[in-house]
PDB file of N, CA and C in Angstrom:
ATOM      1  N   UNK A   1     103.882  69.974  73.995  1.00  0.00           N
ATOM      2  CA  UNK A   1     104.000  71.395  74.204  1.00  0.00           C
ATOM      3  C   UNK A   1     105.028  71.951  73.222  1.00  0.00           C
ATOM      4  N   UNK A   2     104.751  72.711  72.570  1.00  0.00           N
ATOM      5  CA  UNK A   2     105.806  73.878  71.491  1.00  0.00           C
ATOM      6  C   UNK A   2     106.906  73.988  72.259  1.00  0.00           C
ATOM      7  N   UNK A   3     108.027  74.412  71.907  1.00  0.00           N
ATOM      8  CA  UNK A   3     108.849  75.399  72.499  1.00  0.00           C
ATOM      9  C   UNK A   3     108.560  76.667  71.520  1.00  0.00           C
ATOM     10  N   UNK A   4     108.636  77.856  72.593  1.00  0.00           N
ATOM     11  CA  UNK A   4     108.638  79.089  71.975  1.00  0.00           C
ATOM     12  C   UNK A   4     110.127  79.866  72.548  1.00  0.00           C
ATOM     13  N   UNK A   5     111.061  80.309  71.493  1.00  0.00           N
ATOM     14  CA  UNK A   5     112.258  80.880  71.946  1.00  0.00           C
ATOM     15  C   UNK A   5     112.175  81.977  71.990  1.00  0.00           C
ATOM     16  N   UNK A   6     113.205  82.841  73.034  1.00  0.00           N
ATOM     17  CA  UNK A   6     112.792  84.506  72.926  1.00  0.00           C
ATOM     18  C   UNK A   6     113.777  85.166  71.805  1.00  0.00           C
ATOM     19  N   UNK A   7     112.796  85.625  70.900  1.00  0.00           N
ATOM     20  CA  UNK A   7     113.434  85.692  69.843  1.00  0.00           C
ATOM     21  C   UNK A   7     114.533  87.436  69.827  1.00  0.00           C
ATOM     22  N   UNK A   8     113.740  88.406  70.625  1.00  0.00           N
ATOM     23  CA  UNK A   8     114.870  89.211  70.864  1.00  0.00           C
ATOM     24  C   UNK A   8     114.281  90.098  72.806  1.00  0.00           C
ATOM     25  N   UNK A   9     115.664  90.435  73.638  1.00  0.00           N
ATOM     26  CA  UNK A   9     115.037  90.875  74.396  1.00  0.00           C
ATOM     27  C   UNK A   9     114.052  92.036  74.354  1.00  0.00           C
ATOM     28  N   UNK A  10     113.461  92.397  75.458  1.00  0.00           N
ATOM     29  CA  UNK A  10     112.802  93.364  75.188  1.00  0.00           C
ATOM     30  C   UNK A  10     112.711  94.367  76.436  1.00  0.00           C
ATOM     31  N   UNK A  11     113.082  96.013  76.107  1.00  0.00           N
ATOM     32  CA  UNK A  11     113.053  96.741  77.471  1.00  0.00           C
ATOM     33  C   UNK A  11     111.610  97.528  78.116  1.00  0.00           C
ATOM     34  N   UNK A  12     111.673  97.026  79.591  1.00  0.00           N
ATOM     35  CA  UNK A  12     110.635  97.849  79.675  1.00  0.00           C
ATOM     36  C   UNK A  12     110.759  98.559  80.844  1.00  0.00           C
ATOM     37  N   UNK A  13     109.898  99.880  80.526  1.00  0.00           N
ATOM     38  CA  UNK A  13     110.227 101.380  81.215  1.00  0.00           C
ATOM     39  C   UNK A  13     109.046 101.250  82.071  1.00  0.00           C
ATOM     40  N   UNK A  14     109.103 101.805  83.271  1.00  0.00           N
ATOM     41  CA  UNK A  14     108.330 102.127  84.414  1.00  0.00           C
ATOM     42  C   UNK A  14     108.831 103.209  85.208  1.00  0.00           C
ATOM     43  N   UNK A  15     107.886 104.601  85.480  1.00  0.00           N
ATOM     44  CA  UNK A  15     108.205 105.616  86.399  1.00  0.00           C
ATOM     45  C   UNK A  15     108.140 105.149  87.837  1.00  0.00           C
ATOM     46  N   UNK A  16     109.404 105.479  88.295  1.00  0.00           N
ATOM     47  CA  UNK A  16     109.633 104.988  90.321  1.00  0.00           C
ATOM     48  C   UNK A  16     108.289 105.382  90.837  1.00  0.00           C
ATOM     49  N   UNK A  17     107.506 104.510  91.763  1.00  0.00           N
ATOM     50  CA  UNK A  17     107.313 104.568  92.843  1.00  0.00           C
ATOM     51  C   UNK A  17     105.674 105.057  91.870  1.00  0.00           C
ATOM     52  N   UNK A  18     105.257 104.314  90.848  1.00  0.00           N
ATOM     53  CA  UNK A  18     103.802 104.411  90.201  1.00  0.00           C
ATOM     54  C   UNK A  18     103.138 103.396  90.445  1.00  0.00           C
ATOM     55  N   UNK A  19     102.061 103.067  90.409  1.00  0.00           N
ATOM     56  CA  UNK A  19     100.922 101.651  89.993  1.00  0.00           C
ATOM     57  C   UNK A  19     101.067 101.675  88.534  1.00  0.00           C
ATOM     58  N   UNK A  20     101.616 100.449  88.195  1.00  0.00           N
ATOM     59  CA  UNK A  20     101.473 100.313  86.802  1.00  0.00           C
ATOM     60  C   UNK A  20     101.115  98.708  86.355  1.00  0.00           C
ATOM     61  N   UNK A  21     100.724  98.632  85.420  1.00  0.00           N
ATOM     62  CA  UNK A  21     100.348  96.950  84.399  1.00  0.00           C
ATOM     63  C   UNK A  21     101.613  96.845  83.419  1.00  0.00           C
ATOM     64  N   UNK A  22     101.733  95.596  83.641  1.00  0.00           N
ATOM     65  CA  UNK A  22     102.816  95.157  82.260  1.00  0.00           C
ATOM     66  C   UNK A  22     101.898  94.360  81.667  1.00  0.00           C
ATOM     67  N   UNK A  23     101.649  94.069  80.560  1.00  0.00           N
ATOM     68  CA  UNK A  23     100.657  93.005  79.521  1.00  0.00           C
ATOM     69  C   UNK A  23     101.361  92.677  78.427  1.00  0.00           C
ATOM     70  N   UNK A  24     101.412  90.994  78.649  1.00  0.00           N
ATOM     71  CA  UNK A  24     102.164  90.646  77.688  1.00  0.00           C
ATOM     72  C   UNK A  24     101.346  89.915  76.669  1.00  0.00           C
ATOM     73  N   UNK A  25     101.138  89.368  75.770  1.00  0.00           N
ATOM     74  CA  UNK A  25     100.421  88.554  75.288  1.00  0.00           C
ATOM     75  C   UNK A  25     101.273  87.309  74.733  1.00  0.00           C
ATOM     76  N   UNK A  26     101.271  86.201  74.932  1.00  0.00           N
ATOM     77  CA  UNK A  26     101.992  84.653  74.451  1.00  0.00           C
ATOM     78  C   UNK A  26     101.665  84.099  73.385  1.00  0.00           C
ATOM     79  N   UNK A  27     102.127  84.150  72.107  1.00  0.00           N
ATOM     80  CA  UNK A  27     101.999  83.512  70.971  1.00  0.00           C
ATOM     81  C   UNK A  27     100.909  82.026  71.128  1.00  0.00           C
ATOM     82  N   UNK A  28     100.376  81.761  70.273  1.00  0.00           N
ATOM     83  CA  UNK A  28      99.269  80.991  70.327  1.00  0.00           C
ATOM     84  C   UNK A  28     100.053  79.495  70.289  1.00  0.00           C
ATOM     85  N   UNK A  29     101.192  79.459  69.724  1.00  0.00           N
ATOM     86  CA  UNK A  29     101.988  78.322  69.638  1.00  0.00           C
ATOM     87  C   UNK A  29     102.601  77.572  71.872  1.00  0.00           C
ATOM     88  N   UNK A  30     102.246  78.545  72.268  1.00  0.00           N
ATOM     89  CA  UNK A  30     102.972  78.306  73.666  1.00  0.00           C
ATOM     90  C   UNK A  30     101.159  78.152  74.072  1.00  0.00           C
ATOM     91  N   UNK A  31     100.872  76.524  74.617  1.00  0.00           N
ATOM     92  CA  UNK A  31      99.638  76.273  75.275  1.00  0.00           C
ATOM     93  C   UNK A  31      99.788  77.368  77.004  1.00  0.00           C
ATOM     94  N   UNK A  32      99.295  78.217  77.234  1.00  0.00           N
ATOM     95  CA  UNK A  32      98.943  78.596  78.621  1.00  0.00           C
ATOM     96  C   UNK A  32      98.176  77.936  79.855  1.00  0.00           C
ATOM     97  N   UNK A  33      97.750  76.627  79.168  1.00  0.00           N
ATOM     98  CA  UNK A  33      96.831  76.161  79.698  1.00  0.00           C
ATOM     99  C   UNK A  33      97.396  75.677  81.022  1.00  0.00           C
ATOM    100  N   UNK A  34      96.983  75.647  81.707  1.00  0.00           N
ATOM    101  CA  UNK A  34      97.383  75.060  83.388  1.00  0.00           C
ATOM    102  C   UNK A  34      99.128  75.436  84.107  1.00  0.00           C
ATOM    103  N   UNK A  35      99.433  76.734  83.312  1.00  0.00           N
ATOM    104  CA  UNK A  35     100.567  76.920  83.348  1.00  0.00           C
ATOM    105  C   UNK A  35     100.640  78.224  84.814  1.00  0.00           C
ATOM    106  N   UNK A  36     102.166  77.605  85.034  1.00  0.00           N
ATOM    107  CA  UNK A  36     101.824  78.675  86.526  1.00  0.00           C
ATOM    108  C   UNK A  36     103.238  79.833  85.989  1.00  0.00           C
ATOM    109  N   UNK A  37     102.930  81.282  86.255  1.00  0.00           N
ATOM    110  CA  UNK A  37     104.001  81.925  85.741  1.00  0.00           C
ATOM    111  C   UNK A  37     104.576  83.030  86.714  1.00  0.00           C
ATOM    112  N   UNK A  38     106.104  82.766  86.231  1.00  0.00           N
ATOM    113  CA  UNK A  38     106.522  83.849  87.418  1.00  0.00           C
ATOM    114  C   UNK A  38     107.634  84.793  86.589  1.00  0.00           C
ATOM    115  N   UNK A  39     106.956  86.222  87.328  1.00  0.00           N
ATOM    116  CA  UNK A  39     107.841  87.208  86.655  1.00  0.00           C
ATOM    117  C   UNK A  39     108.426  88.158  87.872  1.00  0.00           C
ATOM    118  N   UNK A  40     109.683  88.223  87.658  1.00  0.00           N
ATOM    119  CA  UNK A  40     111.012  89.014  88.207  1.00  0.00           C
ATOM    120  C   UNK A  40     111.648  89.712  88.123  1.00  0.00           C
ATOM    121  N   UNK A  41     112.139  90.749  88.708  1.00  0.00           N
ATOM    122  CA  UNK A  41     113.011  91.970  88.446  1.00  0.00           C
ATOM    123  C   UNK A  41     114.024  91.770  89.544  1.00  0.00           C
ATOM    124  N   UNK A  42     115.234  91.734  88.589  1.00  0.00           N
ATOM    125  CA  UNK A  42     116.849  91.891  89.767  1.00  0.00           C
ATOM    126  C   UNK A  42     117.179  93.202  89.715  1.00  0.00           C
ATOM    127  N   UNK A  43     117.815  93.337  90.902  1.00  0.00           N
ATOM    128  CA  UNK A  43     119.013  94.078  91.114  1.00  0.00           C
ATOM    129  C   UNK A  43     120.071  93.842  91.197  1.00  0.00           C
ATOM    130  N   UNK A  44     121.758  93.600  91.119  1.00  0.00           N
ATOM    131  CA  UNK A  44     122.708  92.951  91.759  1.00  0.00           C
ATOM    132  C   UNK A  44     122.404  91.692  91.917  1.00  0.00           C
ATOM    133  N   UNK A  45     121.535  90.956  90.940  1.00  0.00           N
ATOM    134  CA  UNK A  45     121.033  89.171  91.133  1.00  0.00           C
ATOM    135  C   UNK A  45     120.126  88.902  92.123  1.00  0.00           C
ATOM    136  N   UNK A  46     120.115  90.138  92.772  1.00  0.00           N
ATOM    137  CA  UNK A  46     118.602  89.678  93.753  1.00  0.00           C
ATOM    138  C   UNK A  46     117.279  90.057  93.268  1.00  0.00           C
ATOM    139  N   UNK A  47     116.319  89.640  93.439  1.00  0.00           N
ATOM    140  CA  UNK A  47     115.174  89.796  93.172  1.00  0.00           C
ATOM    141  C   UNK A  47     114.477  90.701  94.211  1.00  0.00           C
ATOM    142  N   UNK A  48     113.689  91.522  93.481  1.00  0.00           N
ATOM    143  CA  UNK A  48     113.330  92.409  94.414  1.00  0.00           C
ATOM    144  C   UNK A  48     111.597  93.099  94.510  1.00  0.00           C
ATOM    145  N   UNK A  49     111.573  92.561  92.833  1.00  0.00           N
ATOM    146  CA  UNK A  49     110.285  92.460  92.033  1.00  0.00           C
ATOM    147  C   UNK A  49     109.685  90.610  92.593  1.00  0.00           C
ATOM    148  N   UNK A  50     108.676  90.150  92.374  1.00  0.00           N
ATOM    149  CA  UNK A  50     108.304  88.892  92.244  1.00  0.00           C
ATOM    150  C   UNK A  50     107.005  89.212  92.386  1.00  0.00           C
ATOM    151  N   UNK A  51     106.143  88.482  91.116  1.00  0.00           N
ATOM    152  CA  UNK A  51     105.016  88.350  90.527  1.00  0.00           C
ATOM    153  C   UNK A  51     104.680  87.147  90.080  1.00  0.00           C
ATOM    154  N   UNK A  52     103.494  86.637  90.568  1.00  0.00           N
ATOM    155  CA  UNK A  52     102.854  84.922  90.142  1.00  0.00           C
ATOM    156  C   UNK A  52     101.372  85.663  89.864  1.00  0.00           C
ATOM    157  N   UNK A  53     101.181  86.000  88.116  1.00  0.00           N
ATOM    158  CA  UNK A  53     100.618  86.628  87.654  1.00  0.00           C
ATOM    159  C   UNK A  53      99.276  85.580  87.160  1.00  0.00           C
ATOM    160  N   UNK A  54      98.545  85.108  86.856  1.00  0.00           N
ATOM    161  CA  UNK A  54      97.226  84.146  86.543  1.00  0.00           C
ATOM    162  C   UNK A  54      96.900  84.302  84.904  1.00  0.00           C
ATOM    163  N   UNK A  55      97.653  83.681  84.282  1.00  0.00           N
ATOM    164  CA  UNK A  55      97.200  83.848  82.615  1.00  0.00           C
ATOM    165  C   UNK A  55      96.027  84.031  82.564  1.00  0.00           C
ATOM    166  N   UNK A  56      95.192  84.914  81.581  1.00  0.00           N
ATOM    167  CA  UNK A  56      93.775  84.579  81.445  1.00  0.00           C
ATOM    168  C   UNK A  56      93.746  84.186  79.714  1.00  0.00           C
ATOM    169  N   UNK A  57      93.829  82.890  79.066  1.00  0.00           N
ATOM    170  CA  UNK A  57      94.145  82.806  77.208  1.00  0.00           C
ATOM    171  C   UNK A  57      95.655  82.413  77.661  1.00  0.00           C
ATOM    172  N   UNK A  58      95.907  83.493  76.250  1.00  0.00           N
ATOM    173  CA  UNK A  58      97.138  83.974  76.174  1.00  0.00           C
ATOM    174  C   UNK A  58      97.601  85.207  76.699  1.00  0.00           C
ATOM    175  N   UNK A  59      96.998  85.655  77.884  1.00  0.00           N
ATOM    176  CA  UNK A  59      97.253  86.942  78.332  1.00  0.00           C
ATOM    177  C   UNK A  59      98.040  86.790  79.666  1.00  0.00           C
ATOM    178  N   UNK A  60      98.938  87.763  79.866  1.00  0.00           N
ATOM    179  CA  UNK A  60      99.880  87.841  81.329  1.00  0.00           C
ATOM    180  C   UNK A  60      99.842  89.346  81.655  1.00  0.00           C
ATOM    181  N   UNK A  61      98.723  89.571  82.950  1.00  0.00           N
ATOM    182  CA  UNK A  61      99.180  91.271  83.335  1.00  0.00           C
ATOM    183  C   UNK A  61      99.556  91.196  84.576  1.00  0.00           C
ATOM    184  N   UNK A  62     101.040  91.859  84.464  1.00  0.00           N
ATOM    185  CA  UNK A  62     101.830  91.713  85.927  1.00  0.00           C
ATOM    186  C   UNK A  62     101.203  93.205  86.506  1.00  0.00           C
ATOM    187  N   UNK A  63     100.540  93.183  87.747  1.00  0.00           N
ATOM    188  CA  UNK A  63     100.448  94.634  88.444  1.00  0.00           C
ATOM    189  C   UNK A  63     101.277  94.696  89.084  1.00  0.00           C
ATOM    190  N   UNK A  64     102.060  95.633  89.035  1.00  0.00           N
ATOM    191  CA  UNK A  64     103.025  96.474  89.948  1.00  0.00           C
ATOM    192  C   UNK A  64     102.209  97.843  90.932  1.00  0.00           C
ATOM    193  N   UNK A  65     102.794  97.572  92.115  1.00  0.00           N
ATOM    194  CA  UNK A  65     102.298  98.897  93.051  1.00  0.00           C
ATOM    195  C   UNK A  65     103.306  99.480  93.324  1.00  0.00           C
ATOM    196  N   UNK A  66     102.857 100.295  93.701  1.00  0.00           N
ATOM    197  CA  UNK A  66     103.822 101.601  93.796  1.00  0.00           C
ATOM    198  C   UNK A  66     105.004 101.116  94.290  1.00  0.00           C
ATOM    199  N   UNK A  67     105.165 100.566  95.734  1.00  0.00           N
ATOM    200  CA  UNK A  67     105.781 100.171  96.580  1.00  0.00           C
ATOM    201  C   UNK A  67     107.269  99.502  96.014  1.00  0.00           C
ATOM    202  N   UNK A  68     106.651  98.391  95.190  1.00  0.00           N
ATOM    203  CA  UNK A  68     107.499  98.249  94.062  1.00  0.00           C
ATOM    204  C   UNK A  68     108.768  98.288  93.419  1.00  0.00           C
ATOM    205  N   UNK A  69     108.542  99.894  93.074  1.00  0.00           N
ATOM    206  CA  UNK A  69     109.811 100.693  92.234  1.00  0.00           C
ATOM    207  C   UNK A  69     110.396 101.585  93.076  1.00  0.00           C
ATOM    208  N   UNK A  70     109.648 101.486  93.975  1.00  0.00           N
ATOM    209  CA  UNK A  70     109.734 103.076  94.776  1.00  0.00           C
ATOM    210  C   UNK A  70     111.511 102.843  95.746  1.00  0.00           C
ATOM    211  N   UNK A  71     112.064 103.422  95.081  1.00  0.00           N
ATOM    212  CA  UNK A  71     113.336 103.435  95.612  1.00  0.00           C
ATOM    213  C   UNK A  71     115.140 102.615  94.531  1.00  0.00           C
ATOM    214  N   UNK A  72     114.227 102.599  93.847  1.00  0.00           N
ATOM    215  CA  UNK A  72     115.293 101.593  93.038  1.00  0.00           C
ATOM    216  C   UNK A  72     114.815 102.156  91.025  1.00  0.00           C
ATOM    217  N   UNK A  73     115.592 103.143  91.052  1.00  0.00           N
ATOM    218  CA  UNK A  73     115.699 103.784  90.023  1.00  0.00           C
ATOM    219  C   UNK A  73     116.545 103.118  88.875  1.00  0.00           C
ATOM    220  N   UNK A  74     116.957 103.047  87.748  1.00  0.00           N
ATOM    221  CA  UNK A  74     118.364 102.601  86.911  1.00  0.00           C
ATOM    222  C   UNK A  74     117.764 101.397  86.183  1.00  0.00           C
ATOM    223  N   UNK A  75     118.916 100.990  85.553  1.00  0.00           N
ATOM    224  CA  UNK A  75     118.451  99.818  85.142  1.00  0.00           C
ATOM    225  C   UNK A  75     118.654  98.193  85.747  1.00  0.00           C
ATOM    226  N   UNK A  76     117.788  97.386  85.592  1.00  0.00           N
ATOM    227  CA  UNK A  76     117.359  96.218  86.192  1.00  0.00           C
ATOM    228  C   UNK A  76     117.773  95.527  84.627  1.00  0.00           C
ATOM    229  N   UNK A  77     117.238  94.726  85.463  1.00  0.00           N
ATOM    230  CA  UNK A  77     116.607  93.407  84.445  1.00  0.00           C
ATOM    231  C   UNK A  77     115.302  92.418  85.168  1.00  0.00           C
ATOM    232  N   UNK A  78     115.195  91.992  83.631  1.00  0.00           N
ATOM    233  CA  UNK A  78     113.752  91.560  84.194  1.00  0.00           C
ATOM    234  C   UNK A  78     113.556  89.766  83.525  1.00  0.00           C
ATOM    235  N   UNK A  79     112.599  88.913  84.366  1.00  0.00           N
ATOM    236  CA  UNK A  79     112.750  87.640  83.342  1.00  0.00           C
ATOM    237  C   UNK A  79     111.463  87.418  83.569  1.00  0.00           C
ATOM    238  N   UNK A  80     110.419  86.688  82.877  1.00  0.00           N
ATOM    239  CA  UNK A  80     109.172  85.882  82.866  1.00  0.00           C
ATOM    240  C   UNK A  80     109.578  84.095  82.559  1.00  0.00           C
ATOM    241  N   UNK A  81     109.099  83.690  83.728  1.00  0.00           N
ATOM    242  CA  UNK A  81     108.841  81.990  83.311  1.00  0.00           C
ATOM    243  C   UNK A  81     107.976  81.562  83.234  1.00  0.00           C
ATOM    244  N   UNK A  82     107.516  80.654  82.386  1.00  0.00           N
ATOM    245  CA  UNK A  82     106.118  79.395  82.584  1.00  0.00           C
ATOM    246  C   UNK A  82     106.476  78.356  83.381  1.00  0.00           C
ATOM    247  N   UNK A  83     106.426  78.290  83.762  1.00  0.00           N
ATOM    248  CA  UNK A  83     106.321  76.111  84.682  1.00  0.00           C
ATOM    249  C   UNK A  83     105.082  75.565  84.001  1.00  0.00           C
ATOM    250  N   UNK A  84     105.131  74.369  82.825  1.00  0.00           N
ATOM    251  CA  UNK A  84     104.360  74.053  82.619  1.00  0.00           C
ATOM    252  C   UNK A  84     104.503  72.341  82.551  1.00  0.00           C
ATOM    253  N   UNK A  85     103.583  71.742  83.144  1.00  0.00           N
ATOM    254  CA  UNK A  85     103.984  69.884  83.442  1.00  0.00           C
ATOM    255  C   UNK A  85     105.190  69.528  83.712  1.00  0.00           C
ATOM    256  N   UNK A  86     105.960  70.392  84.702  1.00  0.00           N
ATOM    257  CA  UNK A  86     106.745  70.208  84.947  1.00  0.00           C
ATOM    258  C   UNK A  86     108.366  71.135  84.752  1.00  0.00           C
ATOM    259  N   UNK A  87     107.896  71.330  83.458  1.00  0.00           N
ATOM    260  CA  UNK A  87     108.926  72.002  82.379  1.00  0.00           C
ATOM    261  C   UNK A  87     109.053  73.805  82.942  1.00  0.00           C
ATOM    262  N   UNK A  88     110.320  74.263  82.693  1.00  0.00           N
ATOM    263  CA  UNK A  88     110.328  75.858  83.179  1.00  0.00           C
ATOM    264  C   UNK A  88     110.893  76.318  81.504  1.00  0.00           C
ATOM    265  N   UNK A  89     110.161  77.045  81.399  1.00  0.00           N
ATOM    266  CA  UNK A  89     110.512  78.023  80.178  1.00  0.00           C
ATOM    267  C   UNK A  89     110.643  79.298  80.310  1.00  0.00           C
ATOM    268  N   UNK A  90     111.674  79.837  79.932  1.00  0.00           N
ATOM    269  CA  UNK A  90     111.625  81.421  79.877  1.00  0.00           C
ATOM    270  C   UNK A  90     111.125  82.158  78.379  1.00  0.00           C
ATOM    271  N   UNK A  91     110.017  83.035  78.814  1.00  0.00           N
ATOM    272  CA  UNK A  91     109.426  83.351  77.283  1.00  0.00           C
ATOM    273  C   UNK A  91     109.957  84.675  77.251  1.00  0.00           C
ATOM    274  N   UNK A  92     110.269  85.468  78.132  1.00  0.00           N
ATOM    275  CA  UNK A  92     110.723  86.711  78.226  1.00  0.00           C
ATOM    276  C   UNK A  92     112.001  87.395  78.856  1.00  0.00           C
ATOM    277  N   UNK A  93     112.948  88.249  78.284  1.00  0.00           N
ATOM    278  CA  UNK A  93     113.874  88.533  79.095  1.00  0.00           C
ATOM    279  C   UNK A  93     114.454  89.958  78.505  1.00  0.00           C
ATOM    280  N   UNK A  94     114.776  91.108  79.839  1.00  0.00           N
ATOM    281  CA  UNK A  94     115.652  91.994  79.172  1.00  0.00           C
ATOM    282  C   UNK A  94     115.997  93.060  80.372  1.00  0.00           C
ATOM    283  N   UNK A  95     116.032  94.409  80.183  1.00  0.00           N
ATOM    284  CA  UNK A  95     115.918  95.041  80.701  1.00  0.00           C
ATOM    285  C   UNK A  95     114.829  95.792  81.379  1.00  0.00           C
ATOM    286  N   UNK A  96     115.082  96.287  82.211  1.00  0.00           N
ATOM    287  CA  UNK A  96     113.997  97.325  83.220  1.00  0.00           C
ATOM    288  C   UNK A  96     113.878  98.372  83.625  1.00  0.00           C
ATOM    289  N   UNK A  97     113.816  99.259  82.872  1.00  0.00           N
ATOM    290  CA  UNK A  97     114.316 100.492  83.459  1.00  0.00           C
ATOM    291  C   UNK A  97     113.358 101.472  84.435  1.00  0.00           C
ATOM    292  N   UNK A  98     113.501 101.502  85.410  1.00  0.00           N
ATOM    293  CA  UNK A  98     113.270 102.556  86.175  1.00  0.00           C
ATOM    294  C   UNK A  98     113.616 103.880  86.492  1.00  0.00           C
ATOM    295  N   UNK A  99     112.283 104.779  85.801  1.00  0.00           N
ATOM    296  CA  UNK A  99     112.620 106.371  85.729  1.00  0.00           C
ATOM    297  C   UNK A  99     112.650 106.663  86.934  1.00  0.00           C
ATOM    298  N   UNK A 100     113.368 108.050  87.367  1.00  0.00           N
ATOM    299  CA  UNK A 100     113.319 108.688  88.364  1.00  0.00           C
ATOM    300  C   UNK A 100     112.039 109.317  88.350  1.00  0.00           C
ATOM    301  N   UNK A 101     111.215 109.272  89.719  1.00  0.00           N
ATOM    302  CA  UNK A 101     110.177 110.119  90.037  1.00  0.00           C
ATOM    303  C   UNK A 101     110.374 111.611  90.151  1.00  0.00           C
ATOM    304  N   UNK A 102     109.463 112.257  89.561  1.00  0.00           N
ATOM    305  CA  UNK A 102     109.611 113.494  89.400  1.00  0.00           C
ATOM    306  C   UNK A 102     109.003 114.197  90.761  1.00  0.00           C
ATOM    307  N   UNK A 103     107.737 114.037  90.885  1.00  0.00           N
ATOM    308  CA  UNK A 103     106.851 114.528  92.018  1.00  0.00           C
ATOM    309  C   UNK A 103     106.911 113.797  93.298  1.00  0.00           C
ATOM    310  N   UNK A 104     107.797 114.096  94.238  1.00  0.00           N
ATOM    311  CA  UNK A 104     107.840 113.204  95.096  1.00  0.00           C
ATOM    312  C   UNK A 104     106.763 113.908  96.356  1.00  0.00           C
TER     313      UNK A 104
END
């Protein structure tokens, strides 16, 4: 298996309390194959987000529901892991920002 390092973080924006997709796509060098993946959003070190998303390739789409964001505005952070034969890799990491809802 490759190692793939995260070469810089990366932020991502979501409006409170929406249905939204995150889609990541995994460099062809990182096998996906039989890999189980989990993606997370903290607050204060707790997790509050948790997603065990189903690669399809090289593809990862985390759905988020509303429910979600809905209440937890600011910034987060966020991490993606693979577990693969054993092994835990982190391919992704950064911030999270959550907009304030406008239309409540």
């Amino acid at each position: 298996m490759a190692t793939y390092l995260i070469s810089a973080e990366k932020t991502i924006t979501r409006q409170e309390g929406d249905d939204a997709d995150i889609v990541m796509i995994i460099p062809a060098e990182f096998d996906m194959t039989d890999a189980t993946v989990m993606f997370q959003v903290f607050s204060g070190g707790v997790a509050f987000i948790e997603k065990t998303p189903t690669p399809v390739l090289q593809v990862i789409t985390v759905t988020l529901d509303a429910v979600d964001t809905k209440g937890y505005k600011g910034t987060k952070r966020w991490e993606l892991q693979v577990t693969k034969a054993g092994k835990i890799t982190t391919l992704g990491k950064g911030d999270f920002v959550i907009v304030k809802e406008l239309i409540v």
